[in-house]
N, C-alpha and C. Protein backbone atom coordinates (compact mmCIF):
# COMPACT_ATOMS: atom_id res chain seq x y z
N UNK A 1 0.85 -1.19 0.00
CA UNK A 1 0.00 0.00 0.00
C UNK A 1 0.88 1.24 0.00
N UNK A 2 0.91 2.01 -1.04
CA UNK A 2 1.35 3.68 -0.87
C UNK A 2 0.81 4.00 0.18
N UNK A 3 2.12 4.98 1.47
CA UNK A 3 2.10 5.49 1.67
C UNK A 3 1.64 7.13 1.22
N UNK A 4 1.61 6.83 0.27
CA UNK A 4 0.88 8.83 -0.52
C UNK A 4 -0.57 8.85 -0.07
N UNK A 5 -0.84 10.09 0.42
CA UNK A 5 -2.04 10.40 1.23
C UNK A 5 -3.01 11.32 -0.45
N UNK A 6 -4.00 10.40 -0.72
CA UNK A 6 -4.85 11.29 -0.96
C UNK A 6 -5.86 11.91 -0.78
N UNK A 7 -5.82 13.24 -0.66
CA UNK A 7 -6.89 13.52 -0.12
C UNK A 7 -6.59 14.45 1.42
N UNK A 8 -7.26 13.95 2.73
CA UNK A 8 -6.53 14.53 3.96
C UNK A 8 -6.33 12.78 4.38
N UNK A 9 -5.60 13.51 5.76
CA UNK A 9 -5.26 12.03 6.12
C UNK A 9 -6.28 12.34 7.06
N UNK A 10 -6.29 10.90 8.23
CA UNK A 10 -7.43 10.03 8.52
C UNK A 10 -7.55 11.35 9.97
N UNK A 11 -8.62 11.05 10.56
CA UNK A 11 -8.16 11.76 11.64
C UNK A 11 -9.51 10.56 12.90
N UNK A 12 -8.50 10.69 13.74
CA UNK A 12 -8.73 9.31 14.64
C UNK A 12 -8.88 10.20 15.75
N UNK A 13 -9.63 9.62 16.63
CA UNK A 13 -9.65 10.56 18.12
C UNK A 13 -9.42 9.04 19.13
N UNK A 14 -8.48 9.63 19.70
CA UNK A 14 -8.17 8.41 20.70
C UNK A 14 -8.65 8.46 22.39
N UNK A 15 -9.24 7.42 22.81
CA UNK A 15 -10.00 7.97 24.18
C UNK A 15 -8.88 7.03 25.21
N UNK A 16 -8.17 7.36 25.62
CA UNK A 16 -7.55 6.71 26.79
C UNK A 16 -7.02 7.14 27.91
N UNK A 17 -6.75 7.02 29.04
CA UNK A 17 -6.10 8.08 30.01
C UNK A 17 -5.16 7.41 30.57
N UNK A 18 -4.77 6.28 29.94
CA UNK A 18 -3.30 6.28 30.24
C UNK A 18 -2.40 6.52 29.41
N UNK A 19 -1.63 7.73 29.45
CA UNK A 19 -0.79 8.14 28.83
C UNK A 19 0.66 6.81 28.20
N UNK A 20 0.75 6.24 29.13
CA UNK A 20 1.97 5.16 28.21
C UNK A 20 0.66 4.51 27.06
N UNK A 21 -0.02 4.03 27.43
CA UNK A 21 -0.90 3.07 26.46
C UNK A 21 -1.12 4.25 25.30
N UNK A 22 -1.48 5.48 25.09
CA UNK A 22 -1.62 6.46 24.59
C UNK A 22 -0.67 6.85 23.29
N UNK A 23 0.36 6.36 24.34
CA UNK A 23 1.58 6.99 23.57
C UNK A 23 2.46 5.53 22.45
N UNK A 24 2.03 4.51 23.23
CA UNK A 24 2.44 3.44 22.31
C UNK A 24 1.45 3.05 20.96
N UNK A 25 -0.26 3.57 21.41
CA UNK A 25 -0.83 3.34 20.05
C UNK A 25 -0.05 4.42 18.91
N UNK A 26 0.45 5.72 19.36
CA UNK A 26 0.32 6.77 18.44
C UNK A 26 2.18 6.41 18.17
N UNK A 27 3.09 5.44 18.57
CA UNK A 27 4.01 5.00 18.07
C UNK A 27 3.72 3.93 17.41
N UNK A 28 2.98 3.20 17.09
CA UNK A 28 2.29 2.39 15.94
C UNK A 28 1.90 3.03 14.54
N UNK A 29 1.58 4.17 15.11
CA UNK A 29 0.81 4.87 13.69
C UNK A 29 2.33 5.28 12.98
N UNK A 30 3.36 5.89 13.67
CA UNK A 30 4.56 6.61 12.89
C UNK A 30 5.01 5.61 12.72
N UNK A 31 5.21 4.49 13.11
CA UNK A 31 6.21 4.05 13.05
C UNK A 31 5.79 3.29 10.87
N UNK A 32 4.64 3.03 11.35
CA UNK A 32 4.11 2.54 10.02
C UNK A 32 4.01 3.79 8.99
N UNK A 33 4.41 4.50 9.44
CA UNK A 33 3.75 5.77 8.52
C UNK A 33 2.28 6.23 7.88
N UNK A 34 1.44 5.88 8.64
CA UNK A 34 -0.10 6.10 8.45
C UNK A 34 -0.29 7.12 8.79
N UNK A 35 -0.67 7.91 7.51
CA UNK A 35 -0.90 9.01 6.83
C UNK A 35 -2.63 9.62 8.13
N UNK A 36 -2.38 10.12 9.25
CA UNK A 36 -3.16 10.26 9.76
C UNK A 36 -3.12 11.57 11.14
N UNK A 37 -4.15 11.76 11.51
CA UNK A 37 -3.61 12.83 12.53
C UNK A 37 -4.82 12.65 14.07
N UNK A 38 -4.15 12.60 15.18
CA UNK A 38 -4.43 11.99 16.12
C UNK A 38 -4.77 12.87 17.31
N UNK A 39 -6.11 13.28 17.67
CA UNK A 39 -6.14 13.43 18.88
C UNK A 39 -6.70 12.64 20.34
N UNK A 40 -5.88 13.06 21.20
CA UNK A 40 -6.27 12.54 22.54
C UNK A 40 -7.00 12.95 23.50
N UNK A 41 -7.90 12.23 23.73
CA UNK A 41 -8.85 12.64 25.06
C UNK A 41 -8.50 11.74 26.02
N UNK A 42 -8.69 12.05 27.89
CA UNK A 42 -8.57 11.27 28.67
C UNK A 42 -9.42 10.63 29.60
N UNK A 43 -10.61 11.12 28.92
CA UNK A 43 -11.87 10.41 29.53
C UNK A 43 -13.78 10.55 29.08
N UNK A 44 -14.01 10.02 29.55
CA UNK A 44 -15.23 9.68 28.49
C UNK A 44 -16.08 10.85 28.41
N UNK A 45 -15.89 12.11 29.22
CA UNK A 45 -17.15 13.21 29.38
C UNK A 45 -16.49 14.11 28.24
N UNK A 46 -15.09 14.46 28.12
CA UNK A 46 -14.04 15.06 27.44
C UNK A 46 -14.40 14.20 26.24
N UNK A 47 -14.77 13.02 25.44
CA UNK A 47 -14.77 12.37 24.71
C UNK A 47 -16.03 12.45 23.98
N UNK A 48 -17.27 12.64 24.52
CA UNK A 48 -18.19 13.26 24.25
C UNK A 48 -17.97 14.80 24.05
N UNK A 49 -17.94 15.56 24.38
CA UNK A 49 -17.46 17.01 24.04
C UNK A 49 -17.08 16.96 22.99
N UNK A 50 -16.01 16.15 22.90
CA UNK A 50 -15.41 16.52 21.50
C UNK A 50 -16.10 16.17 20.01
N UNK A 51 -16.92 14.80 20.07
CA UNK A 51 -17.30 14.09 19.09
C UNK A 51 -18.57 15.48 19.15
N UNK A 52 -19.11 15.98 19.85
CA UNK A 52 -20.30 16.82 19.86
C UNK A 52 -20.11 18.51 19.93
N UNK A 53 -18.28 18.66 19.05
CA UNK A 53 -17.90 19.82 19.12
C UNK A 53 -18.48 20.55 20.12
N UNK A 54 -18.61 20.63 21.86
CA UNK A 54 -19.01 21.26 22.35
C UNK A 54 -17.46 21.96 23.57
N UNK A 55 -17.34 23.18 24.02
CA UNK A 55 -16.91 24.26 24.84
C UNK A 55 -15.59 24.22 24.11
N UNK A 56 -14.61 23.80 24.39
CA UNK A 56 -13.34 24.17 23.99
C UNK A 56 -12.57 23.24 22.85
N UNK A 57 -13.80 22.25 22.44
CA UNK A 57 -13.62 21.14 21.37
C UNK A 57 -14.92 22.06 20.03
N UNK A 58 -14.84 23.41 20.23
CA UNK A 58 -16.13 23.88 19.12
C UNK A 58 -15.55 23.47 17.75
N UNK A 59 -13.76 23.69 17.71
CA UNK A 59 -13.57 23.62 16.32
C UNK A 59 -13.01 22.67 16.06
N UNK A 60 -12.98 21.18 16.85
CA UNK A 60 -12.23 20.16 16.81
C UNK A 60 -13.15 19.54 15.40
N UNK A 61 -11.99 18.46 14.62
CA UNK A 61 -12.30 18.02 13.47
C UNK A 61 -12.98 16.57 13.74
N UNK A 62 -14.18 16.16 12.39
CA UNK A 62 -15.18 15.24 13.12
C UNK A 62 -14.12 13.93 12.74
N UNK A 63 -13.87 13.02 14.26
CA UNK A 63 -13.38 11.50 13.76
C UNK A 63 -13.29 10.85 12.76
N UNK A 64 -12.81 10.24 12.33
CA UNK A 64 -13.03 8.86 11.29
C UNK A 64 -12.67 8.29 11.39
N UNK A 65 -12.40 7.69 12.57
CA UNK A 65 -12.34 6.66 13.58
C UNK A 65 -11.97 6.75 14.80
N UNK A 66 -12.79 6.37 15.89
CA UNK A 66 -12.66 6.40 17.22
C UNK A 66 -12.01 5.27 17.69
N UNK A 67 -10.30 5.42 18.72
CA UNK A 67 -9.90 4.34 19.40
C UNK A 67 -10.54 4.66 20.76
N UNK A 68 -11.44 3.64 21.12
CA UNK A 68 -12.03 3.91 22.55
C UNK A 68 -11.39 3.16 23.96
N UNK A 69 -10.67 3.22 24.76
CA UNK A 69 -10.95 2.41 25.95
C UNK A 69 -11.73 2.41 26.48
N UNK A 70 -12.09 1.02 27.03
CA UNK A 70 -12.83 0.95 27.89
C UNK A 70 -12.95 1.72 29.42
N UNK A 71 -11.76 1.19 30.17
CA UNK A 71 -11.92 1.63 31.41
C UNK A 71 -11.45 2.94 31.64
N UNK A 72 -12.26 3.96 31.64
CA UNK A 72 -12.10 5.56 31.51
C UNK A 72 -13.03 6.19 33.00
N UNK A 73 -12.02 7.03 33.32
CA UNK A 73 -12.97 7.89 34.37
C UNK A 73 -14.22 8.99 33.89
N UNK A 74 -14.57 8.73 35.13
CA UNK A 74 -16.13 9.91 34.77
C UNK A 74 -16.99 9.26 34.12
N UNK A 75 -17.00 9.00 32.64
CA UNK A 75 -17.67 8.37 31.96
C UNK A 75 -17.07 7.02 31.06
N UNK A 76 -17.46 5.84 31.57
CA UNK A 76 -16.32 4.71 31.14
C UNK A 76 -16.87 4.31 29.70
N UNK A 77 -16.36 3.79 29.26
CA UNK A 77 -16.23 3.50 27.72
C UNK A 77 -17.74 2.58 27.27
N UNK A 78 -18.09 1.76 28.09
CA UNK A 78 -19.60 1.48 27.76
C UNK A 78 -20.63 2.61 27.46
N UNK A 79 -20.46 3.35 28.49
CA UNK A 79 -21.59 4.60 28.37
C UNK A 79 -20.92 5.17 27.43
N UNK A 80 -19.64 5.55 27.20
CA UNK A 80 -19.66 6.72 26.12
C UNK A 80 -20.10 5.97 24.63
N UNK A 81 -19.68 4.47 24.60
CA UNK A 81 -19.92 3.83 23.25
C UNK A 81 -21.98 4.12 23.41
N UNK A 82 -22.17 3.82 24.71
CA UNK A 82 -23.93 3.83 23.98
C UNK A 82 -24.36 5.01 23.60
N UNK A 83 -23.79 6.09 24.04
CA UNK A 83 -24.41 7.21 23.93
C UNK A 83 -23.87 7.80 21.98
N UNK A 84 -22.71 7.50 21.74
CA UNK A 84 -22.78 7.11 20.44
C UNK A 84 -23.22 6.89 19.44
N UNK A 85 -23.80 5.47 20.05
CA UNK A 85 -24.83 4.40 19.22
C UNK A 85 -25.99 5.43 19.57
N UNK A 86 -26.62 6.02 20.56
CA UNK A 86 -28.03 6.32 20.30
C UNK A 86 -28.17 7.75 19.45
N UNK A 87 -26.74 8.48 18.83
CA UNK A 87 -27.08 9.82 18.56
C UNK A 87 -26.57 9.44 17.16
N UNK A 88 -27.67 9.59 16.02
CA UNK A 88 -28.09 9.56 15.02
C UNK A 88 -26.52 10.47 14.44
N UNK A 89 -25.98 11.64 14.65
CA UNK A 89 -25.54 12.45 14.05
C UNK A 89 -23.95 11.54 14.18
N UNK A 90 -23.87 10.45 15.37
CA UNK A 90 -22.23 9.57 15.75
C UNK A 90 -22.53 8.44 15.38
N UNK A 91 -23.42 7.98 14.89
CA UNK A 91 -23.48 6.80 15.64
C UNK A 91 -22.56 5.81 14.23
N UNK A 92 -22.69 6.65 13.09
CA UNK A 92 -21.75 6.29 11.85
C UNK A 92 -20.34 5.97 11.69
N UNK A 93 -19.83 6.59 12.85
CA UNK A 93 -18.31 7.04 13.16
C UNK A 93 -18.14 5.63 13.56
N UNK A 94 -16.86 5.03 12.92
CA UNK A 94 -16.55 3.44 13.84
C UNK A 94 -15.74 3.66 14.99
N UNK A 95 -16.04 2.33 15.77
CA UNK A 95 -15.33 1.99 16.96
C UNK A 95 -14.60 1.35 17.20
N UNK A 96 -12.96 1.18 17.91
CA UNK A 96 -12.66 0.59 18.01
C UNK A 96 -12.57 0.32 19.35
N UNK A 97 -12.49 -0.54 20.18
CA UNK A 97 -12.45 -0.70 21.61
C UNK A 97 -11.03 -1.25 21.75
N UNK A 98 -10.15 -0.50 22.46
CA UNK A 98 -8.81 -0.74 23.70
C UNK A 98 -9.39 -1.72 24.30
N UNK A 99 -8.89 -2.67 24.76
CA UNK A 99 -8.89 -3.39 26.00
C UNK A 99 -8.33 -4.69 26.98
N UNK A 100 -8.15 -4.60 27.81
CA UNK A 100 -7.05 -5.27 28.42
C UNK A 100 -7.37 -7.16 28.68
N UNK A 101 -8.72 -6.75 28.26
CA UNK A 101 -9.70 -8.17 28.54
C UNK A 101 -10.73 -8.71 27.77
N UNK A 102 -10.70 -9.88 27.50
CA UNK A 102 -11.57 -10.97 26.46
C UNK A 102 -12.54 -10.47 27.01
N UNK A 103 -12.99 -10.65 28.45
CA UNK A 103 -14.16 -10.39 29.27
C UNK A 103 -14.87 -9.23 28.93
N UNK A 104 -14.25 -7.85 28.63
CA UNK A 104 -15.13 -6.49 28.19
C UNK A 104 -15.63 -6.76 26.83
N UNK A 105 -14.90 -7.50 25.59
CA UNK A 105 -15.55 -8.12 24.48
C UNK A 105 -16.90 -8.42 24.43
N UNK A 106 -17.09 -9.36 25.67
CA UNK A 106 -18.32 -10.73 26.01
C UNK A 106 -19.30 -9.74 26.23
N UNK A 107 -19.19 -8.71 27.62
CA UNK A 107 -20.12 -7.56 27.98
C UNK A 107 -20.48 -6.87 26.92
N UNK A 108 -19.59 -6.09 25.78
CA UNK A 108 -20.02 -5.62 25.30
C UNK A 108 -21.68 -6.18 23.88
N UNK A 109 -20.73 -7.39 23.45
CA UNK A 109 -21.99 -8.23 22.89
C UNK A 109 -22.95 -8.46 23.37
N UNK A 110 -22.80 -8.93 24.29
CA UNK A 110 -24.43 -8.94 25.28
C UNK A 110 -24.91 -7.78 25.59
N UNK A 111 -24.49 -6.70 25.74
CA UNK A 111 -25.31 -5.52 25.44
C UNK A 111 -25.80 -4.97 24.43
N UNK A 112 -25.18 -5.49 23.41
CA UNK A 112 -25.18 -5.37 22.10
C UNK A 112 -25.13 -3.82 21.47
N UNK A 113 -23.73 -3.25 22.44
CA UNK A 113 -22.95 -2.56 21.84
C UNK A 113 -22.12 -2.46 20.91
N UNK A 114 -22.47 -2.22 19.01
CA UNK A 114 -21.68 -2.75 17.94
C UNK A 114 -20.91 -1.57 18.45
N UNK A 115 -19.60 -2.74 17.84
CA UNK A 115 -18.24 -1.96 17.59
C UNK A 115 -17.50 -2.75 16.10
N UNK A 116 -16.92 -1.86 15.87
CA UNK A 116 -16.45 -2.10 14.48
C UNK A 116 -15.32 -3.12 14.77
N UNK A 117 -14.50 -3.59 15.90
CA UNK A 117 -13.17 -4.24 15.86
C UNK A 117 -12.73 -4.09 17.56
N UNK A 118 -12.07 -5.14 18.22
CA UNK A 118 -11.54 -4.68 19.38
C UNK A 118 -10.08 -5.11 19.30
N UNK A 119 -9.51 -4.63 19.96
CA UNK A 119 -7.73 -4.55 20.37
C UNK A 119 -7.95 -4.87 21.79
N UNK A 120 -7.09 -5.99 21.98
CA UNK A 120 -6.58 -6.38 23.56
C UNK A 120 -5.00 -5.83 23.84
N UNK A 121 -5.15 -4.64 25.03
CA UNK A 121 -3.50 -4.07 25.43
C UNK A 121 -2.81 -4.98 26.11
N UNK A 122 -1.23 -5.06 25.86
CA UNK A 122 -1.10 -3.95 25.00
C UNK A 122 -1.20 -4.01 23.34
N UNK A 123 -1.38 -2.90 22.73
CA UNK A 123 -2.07 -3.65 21.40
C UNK A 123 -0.68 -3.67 20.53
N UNK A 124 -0.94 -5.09 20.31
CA UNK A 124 0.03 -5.62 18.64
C UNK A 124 -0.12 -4.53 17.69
N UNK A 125 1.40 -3.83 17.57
CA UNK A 125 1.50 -3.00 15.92
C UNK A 125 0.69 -3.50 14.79
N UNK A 126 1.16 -5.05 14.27
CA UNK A 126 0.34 -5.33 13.34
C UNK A 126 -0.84 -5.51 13.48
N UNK A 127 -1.55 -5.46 14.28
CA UNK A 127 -2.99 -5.83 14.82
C UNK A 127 -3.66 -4.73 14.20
N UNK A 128 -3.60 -3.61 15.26
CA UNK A 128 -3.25 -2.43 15.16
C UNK A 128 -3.74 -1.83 13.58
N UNK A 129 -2.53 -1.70 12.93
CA UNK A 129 -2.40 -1.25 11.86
C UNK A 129 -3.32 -2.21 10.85
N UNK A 130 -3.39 -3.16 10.66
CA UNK A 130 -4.68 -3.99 10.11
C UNK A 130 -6.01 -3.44 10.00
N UNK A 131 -6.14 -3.41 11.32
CA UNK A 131 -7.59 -2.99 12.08
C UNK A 131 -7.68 -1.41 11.07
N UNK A 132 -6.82 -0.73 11.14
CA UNK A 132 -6.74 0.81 11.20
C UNK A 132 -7.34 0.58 9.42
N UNK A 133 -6.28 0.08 9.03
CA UNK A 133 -6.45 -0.12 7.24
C UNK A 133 -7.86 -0.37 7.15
N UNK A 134 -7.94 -1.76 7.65
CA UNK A 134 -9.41 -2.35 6.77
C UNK A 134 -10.32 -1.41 6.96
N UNK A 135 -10.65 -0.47 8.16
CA UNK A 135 -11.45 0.36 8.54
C UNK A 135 -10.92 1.95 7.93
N UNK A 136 -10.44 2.22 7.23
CA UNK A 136 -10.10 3.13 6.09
C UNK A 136 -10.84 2.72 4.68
N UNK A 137 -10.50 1.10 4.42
CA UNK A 137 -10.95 0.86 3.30
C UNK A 137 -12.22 0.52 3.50
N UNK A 138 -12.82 0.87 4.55
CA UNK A 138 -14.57 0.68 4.78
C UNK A 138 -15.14 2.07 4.43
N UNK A 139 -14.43 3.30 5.08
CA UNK A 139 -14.73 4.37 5.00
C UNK A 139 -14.52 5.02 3.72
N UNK A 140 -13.62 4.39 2.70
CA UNK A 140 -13.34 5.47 1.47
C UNK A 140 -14.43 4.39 0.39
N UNK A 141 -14.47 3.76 0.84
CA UNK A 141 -15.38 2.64 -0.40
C UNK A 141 -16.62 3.14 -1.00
N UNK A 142 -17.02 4.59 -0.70
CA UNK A 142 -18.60 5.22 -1.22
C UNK A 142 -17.89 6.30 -0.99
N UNK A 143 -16.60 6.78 -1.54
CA UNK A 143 -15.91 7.94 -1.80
C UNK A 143 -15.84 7.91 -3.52
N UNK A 144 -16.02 8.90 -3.94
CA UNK A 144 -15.54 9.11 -5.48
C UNK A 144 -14.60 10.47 -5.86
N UNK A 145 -13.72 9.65 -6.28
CA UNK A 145 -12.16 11.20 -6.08
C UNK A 145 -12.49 11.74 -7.17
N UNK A 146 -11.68 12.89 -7.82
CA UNK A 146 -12.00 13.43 -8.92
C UNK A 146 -10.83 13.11 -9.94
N UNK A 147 -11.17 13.09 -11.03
CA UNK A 147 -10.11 12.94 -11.89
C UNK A 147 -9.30 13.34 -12.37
């Protein structure tokens, strides 16, 4: 796959508040060179704000793809994924779920919170970067470039 970005590159909003875990997904992305630009939130109320451009996120850019953790203060990653799923204007945006456990997988299905893909931390580069691709080539597939 070219590295040549057409177009803008991806822009991912990452929800985690631990800063090492934080910092090793966003050394996955350089290290591969994925043409993308990354912001960080550290918890789920801040995470909402942003996806809902609201107070100091007014001019933040809309996702195109969310890395979510699960276990987040204030508002933990279940609630922020449902609240997501129930707002018509997010609920398009994919998900990916962080997580340290098979077990938050199981919960989440039985709630039947869709998510587009999950990552168990710490997360495999190639995993990772897989996940990231195929879910690019989901999103540009009802794109038409110009000639």
């Amino acid at each position: 796959m070219s590295n040549e970005t057409i177009g803008r590159p991806m822009e991912i909003l990452l929800v985690e508040d631990d800063l090492e875990d934080a910092g090793l997904t966003m050394e996955a992305l350089n290290k591969e060179k994925f043409q993308c630009r990354v912001s960080l939130v550290r918890d789920g109320e801040e995470a909402m704000e942003f996806v809902r451009r609201q107070g100091r996120y007014a001019r933040a850019p809309r996702p195109d793809i969310i890395l979510l953790d699960i276990n987040l203060p204030k508002l933990d990653g279940r609630e922020v994924l449902a609240l997501l799923k129930k707002d018509d204007s997010l609920t398009r945006i994919p998900v990916v779920v962080l997580t340290a456990s098979h077990e938050h997988q199981e919960i989440l299905k039985s709630e039947n919170l869709h998510v587009e893909s999950f990552l168990t931390k710490p997360v495999d580069l190639k995993a990772f970067i897989s996940v990231v691709r195929s879910l690019r080539k989901f999103l540009l597939k009802d794109v038409i470039l110009p000639q």
